[in-house]
C-alpha atoms as a PDB file:
ATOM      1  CA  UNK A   1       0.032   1.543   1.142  1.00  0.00           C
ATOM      2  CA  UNK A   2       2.371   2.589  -1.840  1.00  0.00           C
ATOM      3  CA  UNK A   3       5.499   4.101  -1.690  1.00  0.00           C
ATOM      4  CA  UNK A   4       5.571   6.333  -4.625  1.00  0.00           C
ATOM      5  CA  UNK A   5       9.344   7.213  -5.772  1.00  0.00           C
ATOM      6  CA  UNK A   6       8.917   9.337  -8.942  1.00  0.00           C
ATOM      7  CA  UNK A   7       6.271  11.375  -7.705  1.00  0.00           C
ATOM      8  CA  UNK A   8       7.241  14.109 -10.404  1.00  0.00           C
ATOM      9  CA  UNK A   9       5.933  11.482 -13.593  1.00  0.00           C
ATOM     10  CA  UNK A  10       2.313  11.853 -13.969  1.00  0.00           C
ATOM     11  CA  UNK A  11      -0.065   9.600 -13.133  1.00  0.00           C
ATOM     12  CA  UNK A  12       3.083   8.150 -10.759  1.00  0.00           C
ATOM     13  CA  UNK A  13       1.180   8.359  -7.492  1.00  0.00           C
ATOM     14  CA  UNK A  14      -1.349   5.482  -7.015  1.00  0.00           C
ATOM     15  CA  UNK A  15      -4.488   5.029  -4.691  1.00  0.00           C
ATOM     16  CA  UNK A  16      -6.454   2.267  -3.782  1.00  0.00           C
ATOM     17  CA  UNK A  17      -9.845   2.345  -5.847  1.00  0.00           C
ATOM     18  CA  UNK A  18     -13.805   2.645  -4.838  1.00  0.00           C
ATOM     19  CA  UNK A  19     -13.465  -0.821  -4.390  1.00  0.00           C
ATOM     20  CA  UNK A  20     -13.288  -2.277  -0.624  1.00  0.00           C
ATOM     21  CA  UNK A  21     -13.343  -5.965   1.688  1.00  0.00           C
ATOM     22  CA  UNK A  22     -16.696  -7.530   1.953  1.00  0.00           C
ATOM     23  CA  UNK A  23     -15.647  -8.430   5.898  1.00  0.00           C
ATOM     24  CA  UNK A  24     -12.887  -8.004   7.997  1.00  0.00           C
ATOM     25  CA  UNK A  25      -9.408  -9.285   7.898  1.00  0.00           C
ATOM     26  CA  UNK A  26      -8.309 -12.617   6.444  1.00  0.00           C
ATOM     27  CA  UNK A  27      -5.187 -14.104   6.425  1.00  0.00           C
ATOM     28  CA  UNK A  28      -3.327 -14.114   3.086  1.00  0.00           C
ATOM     29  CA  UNK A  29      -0.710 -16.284   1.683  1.00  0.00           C
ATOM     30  CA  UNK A  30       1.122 -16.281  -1.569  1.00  0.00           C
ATOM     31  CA  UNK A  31       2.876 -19.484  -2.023  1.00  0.00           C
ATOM     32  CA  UNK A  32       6.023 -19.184  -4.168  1.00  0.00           C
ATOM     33  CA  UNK A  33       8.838 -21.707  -5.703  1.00  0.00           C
ATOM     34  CA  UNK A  34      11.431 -20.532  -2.860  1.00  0.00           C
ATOM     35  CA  UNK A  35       9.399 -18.399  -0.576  1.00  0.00           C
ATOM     36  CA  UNK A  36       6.043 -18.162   0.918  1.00  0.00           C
ATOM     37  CA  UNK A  37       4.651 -14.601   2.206  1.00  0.00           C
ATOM     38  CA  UNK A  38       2.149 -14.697   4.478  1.00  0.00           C
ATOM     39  CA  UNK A  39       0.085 -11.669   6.170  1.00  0.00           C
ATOM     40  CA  UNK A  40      -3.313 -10.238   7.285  1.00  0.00           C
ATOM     41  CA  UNK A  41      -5.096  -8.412   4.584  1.00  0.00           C
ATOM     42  CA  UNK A  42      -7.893  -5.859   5.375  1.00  0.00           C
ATOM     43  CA  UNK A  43      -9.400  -3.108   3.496  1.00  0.00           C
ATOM     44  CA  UNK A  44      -6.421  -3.327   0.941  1.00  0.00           C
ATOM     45  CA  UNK A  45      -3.543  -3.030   3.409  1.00  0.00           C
ATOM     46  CA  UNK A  46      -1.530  -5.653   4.095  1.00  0.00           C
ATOM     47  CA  UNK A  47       0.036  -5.766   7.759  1.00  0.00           C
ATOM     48  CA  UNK A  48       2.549  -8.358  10.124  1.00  0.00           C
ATOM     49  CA  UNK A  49       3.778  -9.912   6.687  1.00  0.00           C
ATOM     50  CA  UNK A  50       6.394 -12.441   6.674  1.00  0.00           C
ATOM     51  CA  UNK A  51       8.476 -14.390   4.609  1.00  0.00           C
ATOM     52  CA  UNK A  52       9.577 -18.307   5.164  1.00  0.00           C
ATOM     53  CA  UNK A  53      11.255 -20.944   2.833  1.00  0.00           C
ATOM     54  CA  UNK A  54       8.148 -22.790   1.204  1.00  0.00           C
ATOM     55  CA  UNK A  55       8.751 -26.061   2.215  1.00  0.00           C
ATOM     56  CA  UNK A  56       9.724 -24.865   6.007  1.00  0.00           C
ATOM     57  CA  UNK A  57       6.500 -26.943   7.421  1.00  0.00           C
ATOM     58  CA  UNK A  58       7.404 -26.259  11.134  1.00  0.00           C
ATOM     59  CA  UNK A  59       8.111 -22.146   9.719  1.00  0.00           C
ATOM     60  CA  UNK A  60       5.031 -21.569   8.250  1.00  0.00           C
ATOM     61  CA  UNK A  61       2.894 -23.290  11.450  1.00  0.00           C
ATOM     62  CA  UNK A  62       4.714 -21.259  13.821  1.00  0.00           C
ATOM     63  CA  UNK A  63       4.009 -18.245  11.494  1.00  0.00           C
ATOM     64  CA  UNK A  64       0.092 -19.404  10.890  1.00  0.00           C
ATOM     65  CA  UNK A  65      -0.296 -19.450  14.408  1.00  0.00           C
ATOM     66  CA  UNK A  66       0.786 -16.311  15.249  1.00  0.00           C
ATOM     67  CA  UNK A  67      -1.267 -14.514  12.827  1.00  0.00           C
ATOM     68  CA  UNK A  68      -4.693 -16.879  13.209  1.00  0.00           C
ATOM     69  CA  UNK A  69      -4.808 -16.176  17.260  1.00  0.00           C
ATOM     70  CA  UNK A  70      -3.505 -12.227  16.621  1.00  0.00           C
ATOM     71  CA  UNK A  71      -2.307  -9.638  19.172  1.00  0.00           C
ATOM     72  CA  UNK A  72      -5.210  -7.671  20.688  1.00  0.00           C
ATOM     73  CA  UNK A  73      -7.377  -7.798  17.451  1.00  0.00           C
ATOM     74  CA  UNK A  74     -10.374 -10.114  16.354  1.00  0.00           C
ATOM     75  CA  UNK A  75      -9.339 -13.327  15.054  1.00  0.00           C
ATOM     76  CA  UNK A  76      -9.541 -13.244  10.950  1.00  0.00           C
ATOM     77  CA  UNK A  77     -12.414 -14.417   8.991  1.00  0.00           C
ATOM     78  CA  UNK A  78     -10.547 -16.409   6.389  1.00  0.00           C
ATOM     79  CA  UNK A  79      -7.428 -18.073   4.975  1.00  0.00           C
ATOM     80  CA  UNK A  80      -6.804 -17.253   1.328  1.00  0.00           C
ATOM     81  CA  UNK A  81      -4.080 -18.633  -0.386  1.00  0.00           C
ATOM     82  CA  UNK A  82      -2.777 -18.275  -3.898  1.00  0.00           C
ATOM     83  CA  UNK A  83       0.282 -20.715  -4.605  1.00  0.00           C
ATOM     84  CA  UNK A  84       2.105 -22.166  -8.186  1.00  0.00           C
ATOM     85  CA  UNK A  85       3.125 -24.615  -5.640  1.00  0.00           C
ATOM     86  CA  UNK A  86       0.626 -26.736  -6.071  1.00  0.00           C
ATOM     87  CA  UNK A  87       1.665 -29.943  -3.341  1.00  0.00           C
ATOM     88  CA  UNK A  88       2.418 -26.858  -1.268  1.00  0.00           C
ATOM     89  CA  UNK A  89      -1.273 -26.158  -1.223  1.00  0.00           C
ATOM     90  CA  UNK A  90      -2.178 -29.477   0.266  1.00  0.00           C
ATOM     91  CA  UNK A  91      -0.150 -29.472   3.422  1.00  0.00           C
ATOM     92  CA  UNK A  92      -0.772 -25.965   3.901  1.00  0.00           C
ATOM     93  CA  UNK A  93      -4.831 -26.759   3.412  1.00  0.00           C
ATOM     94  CA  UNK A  94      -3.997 -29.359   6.403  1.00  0.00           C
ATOM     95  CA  UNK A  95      -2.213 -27.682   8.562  1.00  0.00           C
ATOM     96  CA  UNK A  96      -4.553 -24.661   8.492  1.00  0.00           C
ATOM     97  CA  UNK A  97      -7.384 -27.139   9.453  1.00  0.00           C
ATOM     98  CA  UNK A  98      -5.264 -28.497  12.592  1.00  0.00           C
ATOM     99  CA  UNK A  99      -4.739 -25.028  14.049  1.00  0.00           C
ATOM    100  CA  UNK A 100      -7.806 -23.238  13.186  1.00  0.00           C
ATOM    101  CA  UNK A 101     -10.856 -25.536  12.246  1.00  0.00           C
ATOM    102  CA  UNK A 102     -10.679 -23.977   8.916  1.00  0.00           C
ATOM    103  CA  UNK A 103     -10.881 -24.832   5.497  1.00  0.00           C
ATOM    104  CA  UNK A 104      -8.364 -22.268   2.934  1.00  0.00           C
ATOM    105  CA  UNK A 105     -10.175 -20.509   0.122  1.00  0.00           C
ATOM    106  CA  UNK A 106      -7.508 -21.224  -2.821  1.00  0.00           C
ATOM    107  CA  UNK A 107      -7.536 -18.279  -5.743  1.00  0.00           C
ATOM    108  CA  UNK A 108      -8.234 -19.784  -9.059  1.00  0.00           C
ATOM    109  CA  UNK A 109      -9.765 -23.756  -8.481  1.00  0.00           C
ATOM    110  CA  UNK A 110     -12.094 -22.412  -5.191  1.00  0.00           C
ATOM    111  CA  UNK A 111     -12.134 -18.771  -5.676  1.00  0.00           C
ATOM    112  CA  UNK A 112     -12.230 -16.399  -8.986  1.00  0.00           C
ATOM    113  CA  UNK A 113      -9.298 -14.228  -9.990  1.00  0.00           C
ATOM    114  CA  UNK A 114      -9.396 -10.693  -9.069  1.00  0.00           C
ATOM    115  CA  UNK A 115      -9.157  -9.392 -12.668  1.00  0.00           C
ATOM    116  CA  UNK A 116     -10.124 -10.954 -16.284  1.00  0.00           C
ATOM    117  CA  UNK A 117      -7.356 -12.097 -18.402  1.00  0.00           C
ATOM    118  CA  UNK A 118      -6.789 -11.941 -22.521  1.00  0.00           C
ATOM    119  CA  UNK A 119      -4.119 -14.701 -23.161  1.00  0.00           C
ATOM    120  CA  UNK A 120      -4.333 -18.249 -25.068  1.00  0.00           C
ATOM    121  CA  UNK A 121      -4.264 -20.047 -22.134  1.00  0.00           C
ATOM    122  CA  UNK A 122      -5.949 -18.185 -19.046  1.00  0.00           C
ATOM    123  CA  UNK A 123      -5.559 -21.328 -16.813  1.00  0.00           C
ATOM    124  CA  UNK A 124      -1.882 -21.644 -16.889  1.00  0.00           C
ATOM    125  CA  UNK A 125      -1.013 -17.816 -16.059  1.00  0.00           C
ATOM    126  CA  UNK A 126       0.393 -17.868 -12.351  1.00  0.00           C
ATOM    127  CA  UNK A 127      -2.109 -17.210  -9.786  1.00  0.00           C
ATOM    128  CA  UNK A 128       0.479 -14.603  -8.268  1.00  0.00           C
ATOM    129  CA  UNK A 129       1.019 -12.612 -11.523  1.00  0.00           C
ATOM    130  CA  UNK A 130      -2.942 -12.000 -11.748  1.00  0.00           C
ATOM    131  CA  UNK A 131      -3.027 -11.400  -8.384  1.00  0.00           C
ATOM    132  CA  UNK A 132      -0.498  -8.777  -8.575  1.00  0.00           C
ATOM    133  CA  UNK A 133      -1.802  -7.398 -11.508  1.00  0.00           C
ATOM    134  CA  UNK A 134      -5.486  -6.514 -10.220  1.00  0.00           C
ATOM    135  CA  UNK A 135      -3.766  -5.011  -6.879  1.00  0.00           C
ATOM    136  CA  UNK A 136      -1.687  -2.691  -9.115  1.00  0.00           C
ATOM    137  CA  UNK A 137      -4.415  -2.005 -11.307  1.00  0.00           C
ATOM    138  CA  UNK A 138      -6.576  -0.957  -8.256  1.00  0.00           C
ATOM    139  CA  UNK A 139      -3.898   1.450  -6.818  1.00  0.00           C
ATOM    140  CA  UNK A 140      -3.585   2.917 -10.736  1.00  0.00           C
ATOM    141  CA  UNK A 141      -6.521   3.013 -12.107  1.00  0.00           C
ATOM    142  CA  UNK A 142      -4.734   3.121 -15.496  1.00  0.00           C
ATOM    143  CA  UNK A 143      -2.759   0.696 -17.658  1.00  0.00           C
ATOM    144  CA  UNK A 144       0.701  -0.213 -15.603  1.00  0.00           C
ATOM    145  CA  UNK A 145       3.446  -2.428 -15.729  1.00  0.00           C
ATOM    146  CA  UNK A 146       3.882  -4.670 -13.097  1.00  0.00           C
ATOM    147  CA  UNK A 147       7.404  -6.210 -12.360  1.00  0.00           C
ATOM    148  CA  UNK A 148       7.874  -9.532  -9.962  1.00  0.00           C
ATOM    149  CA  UNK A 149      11.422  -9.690  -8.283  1.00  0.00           C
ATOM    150  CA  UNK A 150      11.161 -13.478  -7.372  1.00  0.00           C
ATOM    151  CA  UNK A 151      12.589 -16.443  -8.459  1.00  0.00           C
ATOM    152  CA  UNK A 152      11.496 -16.425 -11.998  1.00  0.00           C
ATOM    153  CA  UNK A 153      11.118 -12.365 -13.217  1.00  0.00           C
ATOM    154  CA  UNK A 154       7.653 -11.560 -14.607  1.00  0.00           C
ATOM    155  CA  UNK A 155       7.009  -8.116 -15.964  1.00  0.00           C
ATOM    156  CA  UNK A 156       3.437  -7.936 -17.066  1.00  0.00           C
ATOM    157  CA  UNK A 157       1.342  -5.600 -18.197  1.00  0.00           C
ATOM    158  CA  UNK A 158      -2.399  -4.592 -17.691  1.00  0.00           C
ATOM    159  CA  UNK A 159      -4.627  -2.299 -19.962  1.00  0.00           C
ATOM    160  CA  UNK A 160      -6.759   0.763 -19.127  1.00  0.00           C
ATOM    161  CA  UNK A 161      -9.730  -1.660 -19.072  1.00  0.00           C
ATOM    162  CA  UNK A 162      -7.689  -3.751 -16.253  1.00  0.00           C
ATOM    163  CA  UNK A 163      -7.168  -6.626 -18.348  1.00  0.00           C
ATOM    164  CA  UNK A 164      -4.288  -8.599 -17.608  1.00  0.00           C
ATOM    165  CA  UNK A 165      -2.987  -8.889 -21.404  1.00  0.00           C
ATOM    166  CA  UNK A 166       0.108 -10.949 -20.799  1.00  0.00           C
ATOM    167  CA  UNK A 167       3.508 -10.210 -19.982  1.00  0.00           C
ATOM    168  CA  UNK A 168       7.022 -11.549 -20.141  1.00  0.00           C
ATOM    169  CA  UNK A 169       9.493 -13.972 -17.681  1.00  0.00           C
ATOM    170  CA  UNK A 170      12.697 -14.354 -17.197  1.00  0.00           C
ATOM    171  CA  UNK A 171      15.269 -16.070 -14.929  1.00  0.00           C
ATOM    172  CA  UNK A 172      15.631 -14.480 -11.353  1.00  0.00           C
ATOM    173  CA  UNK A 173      18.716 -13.127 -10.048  1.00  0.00           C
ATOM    174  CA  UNK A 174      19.119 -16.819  -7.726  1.00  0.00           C
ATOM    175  CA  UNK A 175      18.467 -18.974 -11.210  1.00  0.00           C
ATOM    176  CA  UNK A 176      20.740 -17.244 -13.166  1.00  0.00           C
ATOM    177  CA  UNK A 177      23.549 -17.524 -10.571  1.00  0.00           C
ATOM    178  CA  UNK A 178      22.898 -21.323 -10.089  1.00  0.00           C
ATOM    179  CA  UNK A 179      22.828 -21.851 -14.089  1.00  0.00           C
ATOM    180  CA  UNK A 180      25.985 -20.054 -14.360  1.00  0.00           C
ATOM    181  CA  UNK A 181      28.079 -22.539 -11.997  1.00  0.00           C
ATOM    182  CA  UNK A 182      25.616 -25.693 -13.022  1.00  0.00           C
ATOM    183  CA  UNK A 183      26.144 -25.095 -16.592  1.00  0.00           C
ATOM    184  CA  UNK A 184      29.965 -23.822 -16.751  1.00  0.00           C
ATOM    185  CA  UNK A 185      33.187 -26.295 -16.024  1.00  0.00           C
ATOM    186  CA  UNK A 186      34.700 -23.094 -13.778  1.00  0.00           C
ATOM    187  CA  UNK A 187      32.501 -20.547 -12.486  1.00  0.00           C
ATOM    188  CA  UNK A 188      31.308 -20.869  -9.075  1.00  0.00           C
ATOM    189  CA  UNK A 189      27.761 -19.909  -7.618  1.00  0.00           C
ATOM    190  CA  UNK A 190      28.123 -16.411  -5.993  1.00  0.00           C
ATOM    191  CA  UNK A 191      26.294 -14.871  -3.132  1.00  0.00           C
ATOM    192  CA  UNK A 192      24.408 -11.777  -4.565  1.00  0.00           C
ATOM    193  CA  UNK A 193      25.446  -9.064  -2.378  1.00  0.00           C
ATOM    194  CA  UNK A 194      26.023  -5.715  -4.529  1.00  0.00           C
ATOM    195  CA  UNK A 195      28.573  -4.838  -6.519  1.00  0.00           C
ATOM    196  CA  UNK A 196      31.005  -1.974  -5.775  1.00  0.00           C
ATOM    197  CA  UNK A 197      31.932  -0.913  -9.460  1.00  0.00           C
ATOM    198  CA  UNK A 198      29.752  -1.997 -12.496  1.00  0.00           C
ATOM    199  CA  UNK A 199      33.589  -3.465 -14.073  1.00  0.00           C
ATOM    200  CA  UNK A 200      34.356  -6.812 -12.131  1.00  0.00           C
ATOM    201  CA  UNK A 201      37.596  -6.870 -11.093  1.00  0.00           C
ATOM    202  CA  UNK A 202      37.512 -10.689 -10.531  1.00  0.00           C
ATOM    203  CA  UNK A 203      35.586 -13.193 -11.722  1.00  0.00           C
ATOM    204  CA  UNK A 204      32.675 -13.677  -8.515  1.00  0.00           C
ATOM    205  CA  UNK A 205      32.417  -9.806  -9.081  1.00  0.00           C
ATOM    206  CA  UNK A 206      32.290  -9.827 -12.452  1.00  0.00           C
ATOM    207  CA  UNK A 207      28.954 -12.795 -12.086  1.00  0.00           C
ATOM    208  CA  UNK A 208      27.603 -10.278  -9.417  1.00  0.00           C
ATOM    209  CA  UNK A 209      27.573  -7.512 -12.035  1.00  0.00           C
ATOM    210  CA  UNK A 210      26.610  -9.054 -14.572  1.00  0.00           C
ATOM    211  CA  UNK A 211      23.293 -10.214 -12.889  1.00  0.00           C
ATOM    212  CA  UNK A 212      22.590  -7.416 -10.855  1.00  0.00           C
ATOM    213  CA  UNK A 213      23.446  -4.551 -13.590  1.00  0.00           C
ATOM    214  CA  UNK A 214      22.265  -7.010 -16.689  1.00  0.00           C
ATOM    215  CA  UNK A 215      18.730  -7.765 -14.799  1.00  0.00           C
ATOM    216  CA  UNK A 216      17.795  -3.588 -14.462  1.00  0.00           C
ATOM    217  CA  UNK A 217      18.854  -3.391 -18.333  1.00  0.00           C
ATOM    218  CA  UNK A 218      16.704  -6.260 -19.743  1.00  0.00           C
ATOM    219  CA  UNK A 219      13.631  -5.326 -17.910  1.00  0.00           C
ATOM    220  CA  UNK A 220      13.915  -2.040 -18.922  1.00  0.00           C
ATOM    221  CA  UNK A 221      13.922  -2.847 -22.162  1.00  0.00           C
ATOM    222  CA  UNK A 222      10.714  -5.305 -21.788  1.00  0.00           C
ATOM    223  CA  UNK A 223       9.050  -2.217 -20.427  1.00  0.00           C
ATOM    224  CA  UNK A 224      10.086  -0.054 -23.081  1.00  0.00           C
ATOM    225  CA  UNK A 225       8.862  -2.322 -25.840  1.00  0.00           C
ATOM    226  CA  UNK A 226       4.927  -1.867 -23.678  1.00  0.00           C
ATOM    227  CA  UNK A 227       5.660   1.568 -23.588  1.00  0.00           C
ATOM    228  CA  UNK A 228       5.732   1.187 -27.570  1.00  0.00           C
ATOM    229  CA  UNK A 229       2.539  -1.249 -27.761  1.00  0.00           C
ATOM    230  CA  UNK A 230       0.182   1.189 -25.628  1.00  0.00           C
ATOM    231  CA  UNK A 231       1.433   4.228 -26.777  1.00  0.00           C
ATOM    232  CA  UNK A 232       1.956   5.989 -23.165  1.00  0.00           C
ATOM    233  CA  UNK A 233       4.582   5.274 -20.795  1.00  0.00           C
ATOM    234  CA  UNK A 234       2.611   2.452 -18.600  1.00  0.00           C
ATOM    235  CA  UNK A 235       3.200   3.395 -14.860  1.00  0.00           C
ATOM    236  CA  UNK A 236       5.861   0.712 -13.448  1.00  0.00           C
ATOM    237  CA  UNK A 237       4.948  -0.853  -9.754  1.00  0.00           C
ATOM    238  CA  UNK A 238       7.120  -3.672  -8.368  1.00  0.00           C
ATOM    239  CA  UNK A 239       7.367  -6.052  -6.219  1.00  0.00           C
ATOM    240  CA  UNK A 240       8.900  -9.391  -5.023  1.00  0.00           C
ATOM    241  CA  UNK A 241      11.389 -11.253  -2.773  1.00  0.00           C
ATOM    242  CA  UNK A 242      14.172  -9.834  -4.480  1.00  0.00           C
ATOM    243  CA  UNK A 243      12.902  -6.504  -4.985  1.00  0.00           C
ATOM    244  CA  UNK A 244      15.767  -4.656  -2.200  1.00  0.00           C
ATOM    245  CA  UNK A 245      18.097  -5.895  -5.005  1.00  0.00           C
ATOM    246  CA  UNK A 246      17.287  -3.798  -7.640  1.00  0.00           C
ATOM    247  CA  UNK A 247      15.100  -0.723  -6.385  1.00  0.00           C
ATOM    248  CA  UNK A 248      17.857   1.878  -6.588  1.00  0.00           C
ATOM    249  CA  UNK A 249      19.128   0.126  -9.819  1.00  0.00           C
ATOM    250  CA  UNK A 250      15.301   0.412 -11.599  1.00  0.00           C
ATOM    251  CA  UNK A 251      14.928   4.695 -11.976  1.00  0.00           C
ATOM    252  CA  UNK A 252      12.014   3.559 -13.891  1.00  0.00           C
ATOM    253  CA  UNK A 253       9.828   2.095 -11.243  1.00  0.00           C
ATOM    254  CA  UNK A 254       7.261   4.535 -10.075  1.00  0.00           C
ATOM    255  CA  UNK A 255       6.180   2.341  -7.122  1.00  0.00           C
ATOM    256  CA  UNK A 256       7.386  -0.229  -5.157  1.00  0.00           C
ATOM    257  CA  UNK A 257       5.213  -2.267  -3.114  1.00  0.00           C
ATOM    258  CA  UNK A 258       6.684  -5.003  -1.441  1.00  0.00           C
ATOM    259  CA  UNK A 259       3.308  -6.971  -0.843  1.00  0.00           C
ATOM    260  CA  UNK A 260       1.296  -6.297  -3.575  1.00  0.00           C
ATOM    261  CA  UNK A 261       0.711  -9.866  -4.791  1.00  0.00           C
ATOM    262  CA  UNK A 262      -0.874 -10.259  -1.202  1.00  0.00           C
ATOM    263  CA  UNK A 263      -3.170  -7.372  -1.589  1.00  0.00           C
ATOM    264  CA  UNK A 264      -3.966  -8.553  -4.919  1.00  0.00           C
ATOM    265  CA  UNK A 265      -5.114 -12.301  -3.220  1.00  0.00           C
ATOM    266  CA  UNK A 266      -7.124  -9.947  -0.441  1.00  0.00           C
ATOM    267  CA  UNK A 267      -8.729  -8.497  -2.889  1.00  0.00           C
ATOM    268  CA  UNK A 268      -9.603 -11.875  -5.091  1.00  0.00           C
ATOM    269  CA  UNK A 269     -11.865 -12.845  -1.636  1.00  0.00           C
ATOM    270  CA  UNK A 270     -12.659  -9.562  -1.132  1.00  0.00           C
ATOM    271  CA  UNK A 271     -14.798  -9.633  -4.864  1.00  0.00           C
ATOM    272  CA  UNK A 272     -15.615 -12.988  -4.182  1.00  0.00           C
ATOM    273  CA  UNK A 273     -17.327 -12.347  -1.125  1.00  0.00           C
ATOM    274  CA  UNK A 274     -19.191  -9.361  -3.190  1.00  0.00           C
ATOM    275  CA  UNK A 275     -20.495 -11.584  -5.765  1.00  0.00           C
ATOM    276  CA  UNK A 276     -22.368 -13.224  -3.392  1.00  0.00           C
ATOM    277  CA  UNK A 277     -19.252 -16.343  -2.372  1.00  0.00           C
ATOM    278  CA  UNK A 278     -18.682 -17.845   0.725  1.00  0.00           C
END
């Protein structure tokens, strides 16, 4: 399930813990600002993900469907859905009843998170960040970092306990392009395909550097700064939309795992179910 890259750090090579589905496979969905990801979840694998624009009705139906009525498997037991979305969650909650008679299982107001959480505020953390956090925490076993490539940044950080203890955000690599030609009289919105040379030699590459090299830099620091807090070098696992952007530009993530807020949702129904939930 993870794809370990600095297999030489200890600690740096995570696998999934004692605990395991109450069931077979559901279908998960974690409902972003941009971008929806939808898969089937079983057993803490995640398989026939996909990715469509959130508010792509006609998308995500065809992409529901495909997954509810499967390819030579059993048809899955649930629909769990964690979204910060939340008029996505109604359309989504209807269109899942149309196709499959079902009612969705929503992490947070229908079903419990996957792990606790220390902050002021526990009910306005992102479903998605806790999400992601318990899945990480699961593969670990030990406090870890956990980075979010999507449209907003979040690196967060769990404890040894598996506490999610808070964490930090910061404008994705899309936002801070769009600020830059909303909030300037002259420089346009660029299309974030990688730099050549880390110097811009015009001003569209010099944007594209700056947001692509300046992103790597400021996380690194955030994850630094834990390293500081716990005292130990927190193993880093990412994830996200925008995650092909900056894996060879992060030598400090230990492991990326491109659907990790899914397994993380999986796993939410998963303990639910074990606790005795419907």
């Amino acid at each position: 399930m993870v794809a370990d890259n600095k297999s030489d750090r200890p600690g740096a090579t995570p696998e999934p813990g004692p605990n395991r589905s109450a069931g077979g496979a559901v279908v998960v969905m974690d409902v972003g600002n941009s971008s929806m990801a939808i898969g089937l979840w079983d057993r803490m694998r995640v398989s026939d993900a996909v990715r469509v624009p959130t508010h792509d009705r006609g998308g995500f139906a065809s992409t529901f469907g495909k997954l509810w009525t499967g390819t030579g498997q059993d048809r899955p037991g649930a629909v769990v859905v964690a979204s910060v979305v939340p008029d996505a969650v109604e359309w989504i909650g209807a269109e899942v009843v149309q196709q499959a008679d079902r009612r969705i299982a929503v992490v947070g107001p229908g079903i419990g998170l996957p792990c606790r959480v220390a902050v002021r505020e526990p009910d306005r953390v992102g479903v998605d960040r806790v999400c992601a956090a318990a899945a990480a925490f699961e593969c670990t076993r030990h406090a870890c970092t956990v980075i979010d490539f999507g449209t907003a940044i979040t690196v967060d950080l769990v404890d040894d306990e598996g506490t999610f203890i808070g964490g930090a955000i910061l404008p994705g690599a899309e936002l801070q392009a769009r600020a830059l030609a909303l909030g300037t009289a002259a420089l346009p919105e660029v299309k974030l395909t990688p730099p050549g040379d880390p110097v811009g030699r015009d001003t569209c590459e010099a944007i594209r550097s700056g947001i692509l090299n300046g992103i790597p830099g400021a996380v690194r620091g955030i994850v630094e700064q834990y390293a500081t807090v716990l005292n130990q070098w927190p193993q880093v696992v990412a994830t996200g939309g925008d995650l092909h952007l900056f894996l060879d530009r992060c030598d400090f993530i230990d492991s990326p795992v491109p659907n990790l807020t899914l397994i993380g949702v999986g796993l939410a129904y998963a303990r639910h179910r074990q606790a005795g939930g419907r």
